[in-house]
Protein backbone atom coordinates (compact mmCIF):
# COMPACT_ATOMS: atom_id res chain seq x y z
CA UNK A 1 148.92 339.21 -70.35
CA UNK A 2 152.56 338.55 -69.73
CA UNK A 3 153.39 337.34 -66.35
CA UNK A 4 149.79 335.76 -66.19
CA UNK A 5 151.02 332.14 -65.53
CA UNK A 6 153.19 333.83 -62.84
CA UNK A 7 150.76 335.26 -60.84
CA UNK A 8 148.28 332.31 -61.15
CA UNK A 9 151.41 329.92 -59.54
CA UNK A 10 151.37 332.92 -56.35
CA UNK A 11 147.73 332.73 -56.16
CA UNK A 12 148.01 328.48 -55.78
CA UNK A 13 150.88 329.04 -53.76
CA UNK A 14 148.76 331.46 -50.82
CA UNK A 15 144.93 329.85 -51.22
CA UNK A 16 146.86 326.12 -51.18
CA UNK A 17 144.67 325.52 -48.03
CA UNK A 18 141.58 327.20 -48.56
CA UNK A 19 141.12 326.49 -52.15
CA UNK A 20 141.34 322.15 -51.76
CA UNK A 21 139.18 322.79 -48.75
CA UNK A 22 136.60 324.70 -50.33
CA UNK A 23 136.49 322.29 -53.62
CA UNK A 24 136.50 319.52 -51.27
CA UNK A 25 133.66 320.14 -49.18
CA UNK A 26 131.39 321.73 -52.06
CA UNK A 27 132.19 318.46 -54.01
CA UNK A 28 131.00 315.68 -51.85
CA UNK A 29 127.62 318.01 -50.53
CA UNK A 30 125.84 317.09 -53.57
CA UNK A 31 126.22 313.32 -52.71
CA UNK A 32 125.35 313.18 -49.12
CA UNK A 33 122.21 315.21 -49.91
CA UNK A 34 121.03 312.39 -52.42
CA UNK A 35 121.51 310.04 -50.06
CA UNK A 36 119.76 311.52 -47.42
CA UNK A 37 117.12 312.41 -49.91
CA UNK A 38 116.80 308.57 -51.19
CA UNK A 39 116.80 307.24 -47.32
CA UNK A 40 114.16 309.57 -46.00
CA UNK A 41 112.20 309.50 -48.74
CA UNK A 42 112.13 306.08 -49.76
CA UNK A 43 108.74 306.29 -52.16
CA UNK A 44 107.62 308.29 -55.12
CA UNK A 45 104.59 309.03 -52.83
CA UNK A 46 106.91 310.53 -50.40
CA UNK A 47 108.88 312.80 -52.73
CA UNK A 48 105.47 313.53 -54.22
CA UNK A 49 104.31 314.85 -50.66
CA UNK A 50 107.57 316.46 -49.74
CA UNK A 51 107.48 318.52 -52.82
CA UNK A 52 103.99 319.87 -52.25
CA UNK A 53 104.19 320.81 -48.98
CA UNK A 54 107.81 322.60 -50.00
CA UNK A 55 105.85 324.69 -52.93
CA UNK A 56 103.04 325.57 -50.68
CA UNK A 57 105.84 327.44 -48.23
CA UNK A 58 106.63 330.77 -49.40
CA UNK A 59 109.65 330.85 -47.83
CA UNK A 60 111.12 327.90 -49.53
CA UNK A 61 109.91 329.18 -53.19
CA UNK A 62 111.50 332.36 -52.40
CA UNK A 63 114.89 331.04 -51.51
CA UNK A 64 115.11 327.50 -53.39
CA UNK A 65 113.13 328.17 -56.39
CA UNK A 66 110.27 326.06 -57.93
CA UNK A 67 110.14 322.15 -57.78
CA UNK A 68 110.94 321.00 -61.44
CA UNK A 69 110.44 316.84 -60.63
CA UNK A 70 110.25 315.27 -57.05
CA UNK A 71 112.70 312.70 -58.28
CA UNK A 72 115.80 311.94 -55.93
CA UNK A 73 118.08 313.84 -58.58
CA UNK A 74 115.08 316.72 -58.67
CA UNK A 75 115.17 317.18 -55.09
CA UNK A 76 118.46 317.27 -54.79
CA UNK A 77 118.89 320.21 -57.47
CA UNK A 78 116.21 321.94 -55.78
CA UNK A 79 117.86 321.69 -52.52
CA UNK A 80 121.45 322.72 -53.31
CA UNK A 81 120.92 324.58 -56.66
CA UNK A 82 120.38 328.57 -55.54
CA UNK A 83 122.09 327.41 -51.89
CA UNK A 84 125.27 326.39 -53.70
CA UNK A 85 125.71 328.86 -56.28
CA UNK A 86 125.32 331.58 -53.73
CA UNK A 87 127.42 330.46 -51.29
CA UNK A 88 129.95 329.46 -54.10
CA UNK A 89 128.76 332.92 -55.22
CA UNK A 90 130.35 334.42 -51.89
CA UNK A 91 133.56 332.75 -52.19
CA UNK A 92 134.53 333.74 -55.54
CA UNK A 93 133.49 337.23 -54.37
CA UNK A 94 136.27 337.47 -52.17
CA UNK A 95 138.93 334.99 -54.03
CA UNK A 96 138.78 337.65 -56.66
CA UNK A 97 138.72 340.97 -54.70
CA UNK A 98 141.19 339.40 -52.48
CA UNK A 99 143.78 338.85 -55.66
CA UNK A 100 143.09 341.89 -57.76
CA UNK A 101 141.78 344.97 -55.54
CA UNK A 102 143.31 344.19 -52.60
CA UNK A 103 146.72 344.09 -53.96
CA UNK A 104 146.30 347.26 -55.08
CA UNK A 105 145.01 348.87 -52.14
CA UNK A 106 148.04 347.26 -50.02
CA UNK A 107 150.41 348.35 -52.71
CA UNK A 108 151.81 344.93 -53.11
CA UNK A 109 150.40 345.15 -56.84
CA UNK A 110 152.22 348.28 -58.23
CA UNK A 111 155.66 345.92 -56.61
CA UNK A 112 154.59 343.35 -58.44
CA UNK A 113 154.06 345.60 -62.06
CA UNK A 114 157.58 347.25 -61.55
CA UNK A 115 158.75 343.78 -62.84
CA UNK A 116 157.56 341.82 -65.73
CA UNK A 117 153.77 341.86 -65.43
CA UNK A 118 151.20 343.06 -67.93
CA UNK A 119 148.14 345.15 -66.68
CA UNK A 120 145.77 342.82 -67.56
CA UNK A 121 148.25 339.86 -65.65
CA UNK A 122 146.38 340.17 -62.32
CA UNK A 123 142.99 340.11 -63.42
CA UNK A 124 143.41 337.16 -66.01
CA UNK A 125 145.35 335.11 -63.12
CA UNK A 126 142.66 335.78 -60.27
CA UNK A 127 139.89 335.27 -63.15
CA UNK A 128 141.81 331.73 -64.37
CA UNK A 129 141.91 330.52 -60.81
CA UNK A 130 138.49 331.17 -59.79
CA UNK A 131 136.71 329.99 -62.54
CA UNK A 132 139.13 326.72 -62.52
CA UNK A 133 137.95 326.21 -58.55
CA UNK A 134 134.28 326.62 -59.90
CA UNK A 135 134.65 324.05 -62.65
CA UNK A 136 136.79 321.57 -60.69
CA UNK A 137 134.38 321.63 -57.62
CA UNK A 138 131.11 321.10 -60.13
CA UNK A 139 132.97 318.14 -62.06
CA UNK A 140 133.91 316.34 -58.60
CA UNK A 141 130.84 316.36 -57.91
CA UNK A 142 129.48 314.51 -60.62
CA UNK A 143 130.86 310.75 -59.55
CA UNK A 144 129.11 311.03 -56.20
CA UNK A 145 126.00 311.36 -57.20
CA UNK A 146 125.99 308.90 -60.34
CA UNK A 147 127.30 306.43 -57.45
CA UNK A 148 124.21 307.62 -55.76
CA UNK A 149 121.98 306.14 -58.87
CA UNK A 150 121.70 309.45 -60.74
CA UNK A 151 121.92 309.75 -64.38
CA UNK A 152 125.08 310.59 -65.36
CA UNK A 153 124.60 313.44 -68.24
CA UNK A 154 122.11 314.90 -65.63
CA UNK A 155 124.64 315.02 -62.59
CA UNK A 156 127.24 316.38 -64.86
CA UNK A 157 124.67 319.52 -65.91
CA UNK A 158 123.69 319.59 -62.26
CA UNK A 159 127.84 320.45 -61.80
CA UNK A 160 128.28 322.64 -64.75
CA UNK A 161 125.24 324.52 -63.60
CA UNK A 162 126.63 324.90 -59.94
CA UNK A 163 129.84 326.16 -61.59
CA UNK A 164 128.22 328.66 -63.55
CA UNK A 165 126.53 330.37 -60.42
CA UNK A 166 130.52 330.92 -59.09
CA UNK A 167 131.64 332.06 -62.36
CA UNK A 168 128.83 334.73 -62.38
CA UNK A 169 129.85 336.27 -58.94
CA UNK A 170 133.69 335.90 -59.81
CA UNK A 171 132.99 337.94 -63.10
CA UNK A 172 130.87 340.82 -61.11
CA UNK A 173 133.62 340.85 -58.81
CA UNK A 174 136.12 341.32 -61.37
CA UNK A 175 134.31 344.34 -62.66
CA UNK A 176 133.31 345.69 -59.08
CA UNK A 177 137.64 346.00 -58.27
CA UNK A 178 137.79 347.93 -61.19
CA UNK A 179 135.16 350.71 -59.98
CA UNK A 180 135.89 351.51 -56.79
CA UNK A 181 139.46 352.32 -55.17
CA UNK A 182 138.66 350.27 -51.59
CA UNK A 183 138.71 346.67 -51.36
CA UNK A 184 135.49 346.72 -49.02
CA UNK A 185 133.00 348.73 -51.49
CA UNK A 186 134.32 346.77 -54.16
CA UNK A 187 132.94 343.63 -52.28
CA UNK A 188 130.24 345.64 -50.98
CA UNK A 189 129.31 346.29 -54.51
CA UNK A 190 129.92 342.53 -55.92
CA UNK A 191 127.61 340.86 -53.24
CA UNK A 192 124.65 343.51 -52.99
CA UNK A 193 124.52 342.93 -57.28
CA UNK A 194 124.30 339.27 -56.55
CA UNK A 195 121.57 340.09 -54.31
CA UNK A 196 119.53 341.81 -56.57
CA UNK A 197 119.66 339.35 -59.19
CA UNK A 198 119.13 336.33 -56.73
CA UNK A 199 115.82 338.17 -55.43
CA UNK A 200 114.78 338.99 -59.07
CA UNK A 201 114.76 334.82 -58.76
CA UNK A 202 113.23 334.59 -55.89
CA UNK A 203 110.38 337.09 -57.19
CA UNK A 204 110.26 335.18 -60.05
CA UNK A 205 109.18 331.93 -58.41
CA UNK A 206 107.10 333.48 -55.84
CA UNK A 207 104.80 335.59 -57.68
CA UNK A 208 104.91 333.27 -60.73
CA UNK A 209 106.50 336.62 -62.91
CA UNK A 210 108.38 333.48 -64.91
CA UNK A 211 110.05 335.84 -67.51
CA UNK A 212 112.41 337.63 -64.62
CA UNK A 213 114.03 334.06 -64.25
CA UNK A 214 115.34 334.97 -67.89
CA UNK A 215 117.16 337.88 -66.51
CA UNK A 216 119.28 336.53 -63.83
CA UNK A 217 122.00 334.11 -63.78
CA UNK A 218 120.70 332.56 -60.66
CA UNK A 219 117.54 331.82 -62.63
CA UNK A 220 119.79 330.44 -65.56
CA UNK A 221 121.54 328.35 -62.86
CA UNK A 222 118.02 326.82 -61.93
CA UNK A 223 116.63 326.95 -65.59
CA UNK A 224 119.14 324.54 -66.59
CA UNK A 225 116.64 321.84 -65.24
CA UNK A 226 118.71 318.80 -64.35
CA UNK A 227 117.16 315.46 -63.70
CA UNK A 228 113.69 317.13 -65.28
CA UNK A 229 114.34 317.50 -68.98
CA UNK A 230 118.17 318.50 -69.02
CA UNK A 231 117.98 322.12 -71.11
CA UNK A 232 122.42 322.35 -71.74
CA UNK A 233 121.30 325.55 -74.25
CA UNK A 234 121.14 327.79 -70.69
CA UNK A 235 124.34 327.04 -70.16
CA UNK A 236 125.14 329.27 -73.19
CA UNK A 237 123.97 332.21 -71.27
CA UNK A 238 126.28 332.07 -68.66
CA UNK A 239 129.01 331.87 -70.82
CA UNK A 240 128.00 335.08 -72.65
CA UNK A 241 127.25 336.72 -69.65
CA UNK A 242 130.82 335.61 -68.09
CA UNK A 243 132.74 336.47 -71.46
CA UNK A 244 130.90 339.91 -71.80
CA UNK A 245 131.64 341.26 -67.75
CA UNK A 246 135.20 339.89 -68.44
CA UNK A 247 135.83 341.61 -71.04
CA UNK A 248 134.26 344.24 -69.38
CA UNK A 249 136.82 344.27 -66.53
CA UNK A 250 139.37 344.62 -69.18
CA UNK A 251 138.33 347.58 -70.85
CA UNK A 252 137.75 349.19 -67.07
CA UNK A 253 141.21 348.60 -65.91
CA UNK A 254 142.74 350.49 -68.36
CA UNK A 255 141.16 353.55 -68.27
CA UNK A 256 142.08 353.77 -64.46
CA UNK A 257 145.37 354.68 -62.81
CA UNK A 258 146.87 351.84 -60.41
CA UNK A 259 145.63 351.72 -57.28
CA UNK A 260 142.29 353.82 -58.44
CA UNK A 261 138.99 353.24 -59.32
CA UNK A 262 136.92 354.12 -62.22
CA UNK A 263 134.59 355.81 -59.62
CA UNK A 264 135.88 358.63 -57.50
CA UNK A 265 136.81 357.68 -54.02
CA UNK A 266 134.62 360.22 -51.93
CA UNK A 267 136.58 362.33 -49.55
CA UNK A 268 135.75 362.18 -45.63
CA UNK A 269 133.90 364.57 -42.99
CA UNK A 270 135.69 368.11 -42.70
CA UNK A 271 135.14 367.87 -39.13
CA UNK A 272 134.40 365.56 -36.13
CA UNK A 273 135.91 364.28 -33.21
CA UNK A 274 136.48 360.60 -32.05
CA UNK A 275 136.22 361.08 -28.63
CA UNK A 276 139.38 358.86 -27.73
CA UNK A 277 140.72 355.21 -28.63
CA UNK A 278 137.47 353.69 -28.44
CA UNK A 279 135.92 356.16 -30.54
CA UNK A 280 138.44 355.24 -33.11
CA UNK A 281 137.62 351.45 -32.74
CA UNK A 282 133.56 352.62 -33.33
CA UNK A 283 134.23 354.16 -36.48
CA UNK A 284 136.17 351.52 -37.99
CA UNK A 285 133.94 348.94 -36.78
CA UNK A 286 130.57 350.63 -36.95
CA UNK A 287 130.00 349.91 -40.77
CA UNK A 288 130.95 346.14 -40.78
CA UNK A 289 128.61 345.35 -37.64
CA UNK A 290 126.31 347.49 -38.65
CA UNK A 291 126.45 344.93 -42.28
CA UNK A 292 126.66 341.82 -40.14
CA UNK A 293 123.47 343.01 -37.79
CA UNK A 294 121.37 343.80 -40.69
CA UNK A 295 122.58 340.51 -42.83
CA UNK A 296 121.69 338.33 -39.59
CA UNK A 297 118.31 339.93 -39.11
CA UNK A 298 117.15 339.46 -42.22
CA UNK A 299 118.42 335.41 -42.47
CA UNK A 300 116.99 335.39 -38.98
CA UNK A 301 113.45 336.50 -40.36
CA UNK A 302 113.19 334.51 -43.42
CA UNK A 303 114.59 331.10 -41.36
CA UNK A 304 111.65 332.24 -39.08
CA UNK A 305 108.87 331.89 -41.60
CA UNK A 306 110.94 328.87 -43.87
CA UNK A 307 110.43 327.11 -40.33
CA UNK A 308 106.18 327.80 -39.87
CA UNK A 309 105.30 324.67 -42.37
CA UNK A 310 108.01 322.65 -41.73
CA UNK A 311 106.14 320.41 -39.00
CA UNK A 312 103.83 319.02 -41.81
CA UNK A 313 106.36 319.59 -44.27
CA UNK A 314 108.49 317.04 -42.60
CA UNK A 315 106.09 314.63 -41.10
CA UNK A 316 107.90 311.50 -41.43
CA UNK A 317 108.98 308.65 -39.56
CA UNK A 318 112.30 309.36 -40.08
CA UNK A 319 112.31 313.07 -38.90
CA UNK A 320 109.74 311.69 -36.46
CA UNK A 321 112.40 310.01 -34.41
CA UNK A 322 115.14 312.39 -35.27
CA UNK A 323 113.17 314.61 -33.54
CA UNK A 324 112.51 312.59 -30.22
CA UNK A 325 116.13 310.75 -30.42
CA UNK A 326 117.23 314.49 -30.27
CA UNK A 327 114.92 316.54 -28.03
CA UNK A 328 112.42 313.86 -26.51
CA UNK A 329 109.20 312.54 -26.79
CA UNK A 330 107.45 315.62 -27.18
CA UNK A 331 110.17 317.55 -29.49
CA UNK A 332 108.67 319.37 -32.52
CA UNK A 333 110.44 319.12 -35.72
CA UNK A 334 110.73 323.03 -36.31
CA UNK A 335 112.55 323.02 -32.71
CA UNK A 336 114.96 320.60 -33.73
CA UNK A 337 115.59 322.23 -37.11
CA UNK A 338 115.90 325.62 -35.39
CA UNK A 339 118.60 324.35 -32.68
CA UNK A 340 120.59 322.53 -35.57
CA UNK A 341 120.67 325.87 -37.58
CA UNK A 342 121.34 328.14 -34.90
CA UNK A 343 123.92 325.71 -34.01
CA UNK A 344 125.29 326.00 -37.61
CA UNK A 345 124.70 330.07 -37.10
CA UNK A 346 126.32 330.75 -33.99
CA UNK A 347 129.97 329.42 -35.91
CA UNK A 348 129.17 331.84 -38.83
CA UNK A 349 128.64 334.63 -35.72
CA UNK A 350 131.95 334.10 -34.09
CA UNK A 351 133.45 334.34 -37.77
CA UNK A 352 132.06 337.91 -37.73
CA UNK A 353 133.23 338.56 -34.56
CA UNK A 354 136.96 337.42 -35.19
CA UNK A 355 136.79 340.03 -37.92
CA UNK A 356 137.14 342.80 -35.31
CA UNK A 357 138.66 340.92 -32.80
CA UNK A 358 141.72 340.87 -34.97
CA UNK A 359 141.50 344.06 -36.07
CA UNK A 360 144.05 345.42 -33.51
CA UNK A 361 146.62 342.95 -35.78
CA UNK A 362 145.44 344.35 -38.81
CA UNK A 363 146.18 348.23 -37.20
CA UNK A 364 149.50 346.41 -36.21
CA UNK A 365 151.07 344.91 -39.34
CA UNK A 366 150.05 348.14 -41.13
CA UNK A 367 152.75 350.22 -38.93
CA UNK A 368 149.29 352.63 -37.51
CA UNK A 369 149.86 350.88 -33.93
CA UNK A 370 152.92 352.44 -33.83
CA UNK A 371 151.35 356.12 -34.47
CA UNK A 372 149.00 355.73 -32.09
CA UNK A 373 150.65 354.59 -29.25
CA UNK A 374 153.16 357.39 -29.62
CA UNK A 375 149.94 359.42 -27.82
CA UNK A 376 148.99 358.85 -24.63
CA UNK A 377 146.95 355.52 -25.14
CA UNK A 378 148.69 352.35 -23.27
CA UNK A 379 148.57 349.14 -25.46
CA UNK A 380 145.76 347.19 -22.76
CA UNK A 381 143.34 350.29 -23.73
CA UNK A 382 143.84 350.27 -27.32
CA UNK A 383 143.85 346.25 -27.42
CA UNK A 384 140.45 346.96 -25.25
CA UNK A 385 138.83 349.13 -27.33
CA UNK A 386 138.67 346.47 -30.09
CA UNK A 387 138.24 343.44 -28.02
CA UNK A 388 135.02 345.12 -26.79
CA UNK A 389 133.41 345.53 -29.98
CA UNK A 390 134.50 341.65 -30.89
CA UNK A 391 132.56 341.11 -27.57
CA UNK A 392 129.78 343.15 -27.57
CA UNK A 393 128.67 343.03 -31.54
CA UNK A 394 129.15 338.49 -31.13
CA UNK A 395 125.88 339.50 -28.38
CA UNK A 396 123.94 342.11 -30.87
CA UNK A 397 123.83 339.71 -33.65
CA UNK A 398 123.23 336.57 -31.74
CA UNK A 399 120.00 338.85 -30.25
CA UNK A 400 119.63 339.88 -33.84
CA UNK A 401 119.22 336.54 -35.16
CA UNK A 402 116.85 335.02 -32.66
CA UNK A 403 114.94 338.14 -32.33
CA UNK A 404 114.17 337.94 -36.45
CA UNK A 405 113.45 334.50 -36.14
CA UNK A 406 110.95 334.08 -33.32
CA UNK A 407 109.76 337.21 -34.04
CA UNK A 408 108.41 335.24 -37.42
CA UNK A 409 108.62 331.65 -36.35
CA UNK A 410 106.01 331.77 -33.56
CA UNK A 411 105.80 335.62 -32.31
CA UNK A 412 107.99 334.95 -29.08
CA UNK A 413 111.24 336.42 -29.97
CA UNK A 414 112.20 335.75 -26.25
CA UNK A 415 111.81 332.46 -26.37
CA UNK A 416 114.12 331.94 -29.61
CA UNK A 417 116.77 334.69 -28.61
CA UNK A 418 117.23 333.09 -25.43
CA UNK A 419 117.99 330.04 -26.94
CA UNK A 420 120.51 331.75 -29.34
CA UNK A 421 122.36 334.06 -26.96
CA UNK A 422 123.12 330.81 -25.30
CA UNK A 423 126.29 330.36 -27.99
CA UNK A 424 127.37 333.75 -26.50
CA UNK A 425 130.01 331.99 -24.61
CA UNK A 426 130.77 329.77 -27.25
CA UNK A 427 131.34 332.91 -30.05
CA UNK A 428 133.57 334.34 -26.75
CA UNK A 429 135.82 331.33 -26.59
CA UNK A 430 136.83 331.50 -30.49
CA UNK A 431 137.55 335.26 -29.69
CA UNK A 432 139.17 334.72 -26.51
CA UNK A 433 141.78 332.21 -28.24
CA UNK A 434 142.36 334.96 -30.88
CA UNK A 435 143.14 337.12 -28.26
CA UNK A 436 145.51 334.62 -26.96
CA UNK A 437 147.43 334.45 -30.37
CA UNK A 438 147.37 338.59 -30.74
CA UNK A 439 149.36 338.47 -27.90
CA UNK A 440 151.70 335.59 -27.79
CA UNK A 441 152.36 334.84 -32.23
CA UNK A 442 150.76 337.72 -33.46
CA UNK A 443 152.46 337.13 -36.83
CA UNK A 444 150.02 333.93 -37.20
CA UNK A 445 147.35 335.20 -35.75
CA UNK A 446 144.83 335.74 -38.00
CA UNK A 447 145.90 332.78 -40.05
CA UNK A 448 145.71 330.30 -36.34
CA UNK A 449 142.73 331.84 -35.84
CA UNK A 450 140.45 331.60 -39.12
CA UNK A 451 142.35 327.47 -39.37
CA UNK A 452 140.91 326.85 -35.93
CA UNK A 453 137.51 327.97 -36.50
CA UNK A 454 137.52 326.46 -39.73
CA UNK A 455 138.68 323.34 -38.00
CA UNK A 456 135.75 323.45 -35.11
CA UNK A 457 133.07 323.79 -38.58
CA UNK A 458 135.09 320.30 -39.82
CA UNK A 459 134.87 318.57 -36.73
CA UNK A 460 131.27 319.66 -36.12
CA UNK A 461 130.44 317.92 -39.93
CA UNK A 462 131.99 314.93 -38.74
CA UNK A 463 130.38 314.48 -35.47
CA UNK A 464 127.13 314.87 -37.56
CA UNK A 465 128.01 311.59 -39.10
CA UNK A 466 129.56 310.01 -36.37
CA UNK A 467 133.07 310.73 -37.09
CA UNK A 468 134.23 311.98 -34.49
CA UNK A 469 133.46 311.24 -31.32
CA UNK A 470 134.71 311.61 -27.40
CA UNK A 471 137.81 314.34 -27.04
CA UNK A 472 137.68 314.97 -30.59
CA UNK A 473 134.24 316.56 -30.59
CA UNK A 474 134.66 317.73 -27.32
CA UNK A 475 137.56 320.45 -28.59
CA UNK A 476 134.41 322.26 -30.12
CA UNK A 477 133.24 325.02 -27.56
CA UNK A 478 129.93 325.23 -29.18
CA UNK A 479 129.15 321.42 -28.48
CA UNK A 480 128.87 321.80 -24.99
CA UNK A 481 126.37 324.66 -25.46
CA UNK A 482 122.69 323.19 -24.13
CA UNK A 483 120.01 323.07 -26.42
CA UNK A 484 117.59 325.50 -24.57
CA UNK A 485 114.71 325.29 -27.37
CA UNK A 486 114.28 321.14 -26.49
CA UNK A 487 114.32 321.71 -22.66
CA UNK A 488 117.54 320.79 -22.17
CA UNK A 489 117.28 318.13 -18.41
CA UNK A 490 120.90 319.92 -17.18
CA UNK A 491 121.43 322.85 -15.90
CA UNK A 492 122.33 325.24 -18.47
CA UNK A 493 124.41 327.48 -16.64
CA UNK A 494 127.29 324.99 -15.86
CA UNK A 495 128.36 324.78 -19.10
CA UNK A 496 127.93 328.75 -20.33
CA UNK A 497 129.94 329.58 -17.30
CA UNK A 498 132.90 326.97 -17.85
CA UNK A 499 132.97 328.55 -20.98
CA UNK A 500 133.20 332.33 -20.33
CA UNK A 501 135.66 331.56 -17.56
CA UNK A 502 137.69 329.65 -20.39
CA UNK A 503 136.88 332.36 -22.86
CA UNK A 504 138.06 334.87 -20.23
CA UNK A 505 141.17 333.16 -19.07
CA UNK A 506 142.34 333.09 -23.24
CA UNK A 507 141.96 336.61 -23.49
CA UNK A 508 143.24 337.88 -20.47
CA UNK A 509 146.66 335.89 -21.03
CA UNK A 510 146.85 337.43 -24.20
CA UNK A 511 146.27 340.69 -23.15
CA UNK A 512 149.05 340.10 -20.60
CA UNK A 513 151.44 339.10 -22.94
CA UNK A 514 151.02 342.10 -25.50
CA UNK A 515 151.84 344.34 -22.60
CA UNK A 516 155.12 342.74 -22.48
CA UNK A 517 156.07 341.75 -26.02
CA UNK A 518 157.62 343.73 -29.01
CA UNK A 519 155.34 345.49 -31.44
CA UNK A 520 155.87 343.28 -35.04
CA UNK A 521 154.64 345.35 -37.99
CA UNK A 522 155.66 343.39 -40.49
CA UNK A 523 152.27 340.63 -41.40
């Protein structure tokens, strides 16, 4: 364990952004959904209603669970309890691969271990860290929604029990980088296991097979019961489950060399061609959108059939005139809720599609440009042949998406992939400005380019509450995207072609400069 304390210091020291943001935002969720619960459901009759109209919907059984009490603090466990610890799930997934597999693979790790570092060092630092973030985000938590009326021993199990959904991931990612000698599979392996065990939940609720609740720690996470009979004992669970894979990761990572996996890494095909630079930019892109197509259809489906109820479901005054405030007079509830979330969506899409969009960096800082422009392949072609498949896969999974969901929403896929593919220009904007950056600071690039976007999902949450407002909200390419599912009045196509022209204009001025600048392979 020497050098532990060390390594947890570096770890603050490069996630000193993301890590406060993260805690941040997952802190004060829990006490804006209370709120809204309280205001739009301002009677027991109401919560009562709400809650029986949410357990006769499949879809919301299979991905929030069962209804324990239709209290404001019940609802709001319901609401964010699986939600939270998945997507806090996700996060700890790559924090730890990130800090322990990744270092490896890079080679930045057996650096590191020539000086005074133990081998178990990295893992107990990236563990230490991850599982702090969990517990600090769960404990801030707790003040806003005891200022919100809750109880206060129930809000703080409602935050232990969303910290013990992160810890579970972090731990099964922990053991995953021990496995496997690639960063990706070792992901690839952490989130498909959390999968499985969050639709062993999800089976459990839905066809009422209570005892398979027992056997995952997303069921724990819901089990816990807070605001409806407060069981701490499940708790216990997750800590034997978290001590047992940790000391599991342990035992793995020293019967391994360094920069290997427990598993042998399986060798490549004897033979094949790549048919040029843009065959080259297929196979390294293939599997990730391939991933990120599949991952969208599927949310795309199950939004499609969580949306069939919710025009009864939701039935209220209040969601009445959201409804017509937002889309008219004759605005359906499930339209409004399906523009706001492929509003949401479309961010997480251009997210995907900076990940090959930035590739060409990636190829850059790892000294491969250099080998492959020694052949005859000019840099605008091989800048091309990744820019197309930042371009073309933003379109697939935006069609993906809406196809899944109006396929199940209200059998016009059409209708609803229309409406998405109308954040194509949008998604092109984002990757247009990391274009830009490729070509003019391509040592920030990547970092620019993930702040930015993470700085358009910020300024989107505040507009939501009237935040920000005017030139402020205006910066966000996706707000001036017309909501084609409420029959948007304007024309539609002003806007989606001020915004590829924009989007085009950012990436062709990067491309320009990259033909002109020195190659920097150093990150």
């Amino acid at each position: 364990m020497i050098g532990t304390w060390t390594l947890i210091r570096l770890i603050l020291r490069r996630d000193r952004v993301l890590l406060p943001a993260w805690i941040a935002i997952s802190a004060l969720f829990p006490a804006s959904i209370a709120s809204a619960t309280a205001g739009l459901y301002a009677d027991q009759a109401a919560r009562d209603a709400f809650a029986a109209a949410s357990m006769s919907n499949p879809a919301q059984l299979a991905t929030r669970g069962v209804i324990y009490d239709a209290s404001v603090g019940g609802l709001t466990a319901w609401t964010l309890g699986s939600s939270t610890a998945l997507i806090g799930g996700l996060i700890s997934v790559l924090l730890m691969i990130r800090h322990t597999r990744a270092e490896e693979e890079s080679g930045r790790r057996e650096l590191l271990s020539s000086g005074v570092i133990g081998r178990h060092a990295p893992v107990a630092a990236a563990l230490a860290v991850v599982l702090a973030a969990n517990l600090l985000l769960g404990l801030l938590s707790v003040p806003g929604l005891v200022g919100n009326g809750l109880p206060a021993s129930s809000s703080l199990l409602f935050g232990l029990s969303t910290a013990a959904g992160g810890w579970a991931f972090a731990v099964m990612a922990a053991v995953a980088a021990q496995l496997t000698s690639s960063s990706g599979t070792a992901r690839g392996i952490a989130i498909a296991l959390g999968g499985l065990l969050f639709a062993l939940r999800s089976l459990a609720d839905l066809g009422g097979i209570a005892w398979l609740a027992w056997v995952s720690p997303f069921g724990w996470v819901r089990l816990t019961k807070p605001y409806a009979g407060d069981r701490w004992w499940v708790l216990g669970l997750v800590v034997v489950f978290v001590a047992a894979l940790a000391a599991s990761a342990f035992v793995v990572s020293t019967r391994r060399d360094v920069a290997g996996g427990l598993l042998p890494a399986r060798p490549g095909p004897g033979a094949g061609t790549l048919s040029g630079v843009f065959g080259l930019a297929g196979r390294l892109h293939r599997g990730t959108l391939a991933g990120f197509a599949i991952g969208f259809g599927l949310f795309g489906a199950l939004l499609g059939v969580s949306a069939r109820g919710l025009d009864a479901q939701l039935d209220t005054a209040q969601f009445r005139e959201l409804a017509a405030a937002i889309g008219g007079a004759d605005a359906r509830i499930s339209d409004v809720f399906f523009t706001f979330m492929m509003y949401v969506l479309s961010q997480l899409v251009a997210g995907a599609a900076l990940v090959p969009a930035l590739r060409a960096r990636g190829e850059e800082a790892a000294g491969r440009a250099d080998l492959l422009l020694s052949t005859p392949v000019d840099r605008l072609r091989w800048a091309l042949s990744h820019l197309v498949f930042a371009i073309a896969g933003s379109a697939v999974l935006l069609a993906m998406l809406g196809a899944a969901a109006g396929l199940t929403y209200d059998g016009d896929p059409v209708r609803v992939a229309g409406a998405t593919l109308a954040y194509l220009p949008a998604v092109w904007t984002v990757v247009g400005f990391a274009t830009l950056l490729f070509g003019v600071l391509p040592r920030v690039a990547a970092a620019v380019s993930w702040t930015v976007l993470g700085l358009i999902l910020v300024v989107d949450l505040l507009a939501e509450f009237e935040l920000a407002t005017g030139f402020v909200q205006d910066l966000s390419p996706f707000v001036h995207v017309p909501a084609m599912l409420l029959g948007s009045t304007t024309s539609p196509w002003a806007p989606l072609l001020g915004l590829t022209m924009v989007a085009a204009a950012l990436a062709a001025t990067g491309l320009a400069f990259l033909r002109r600048r020195d190659l920097a392979p150093t990150a």
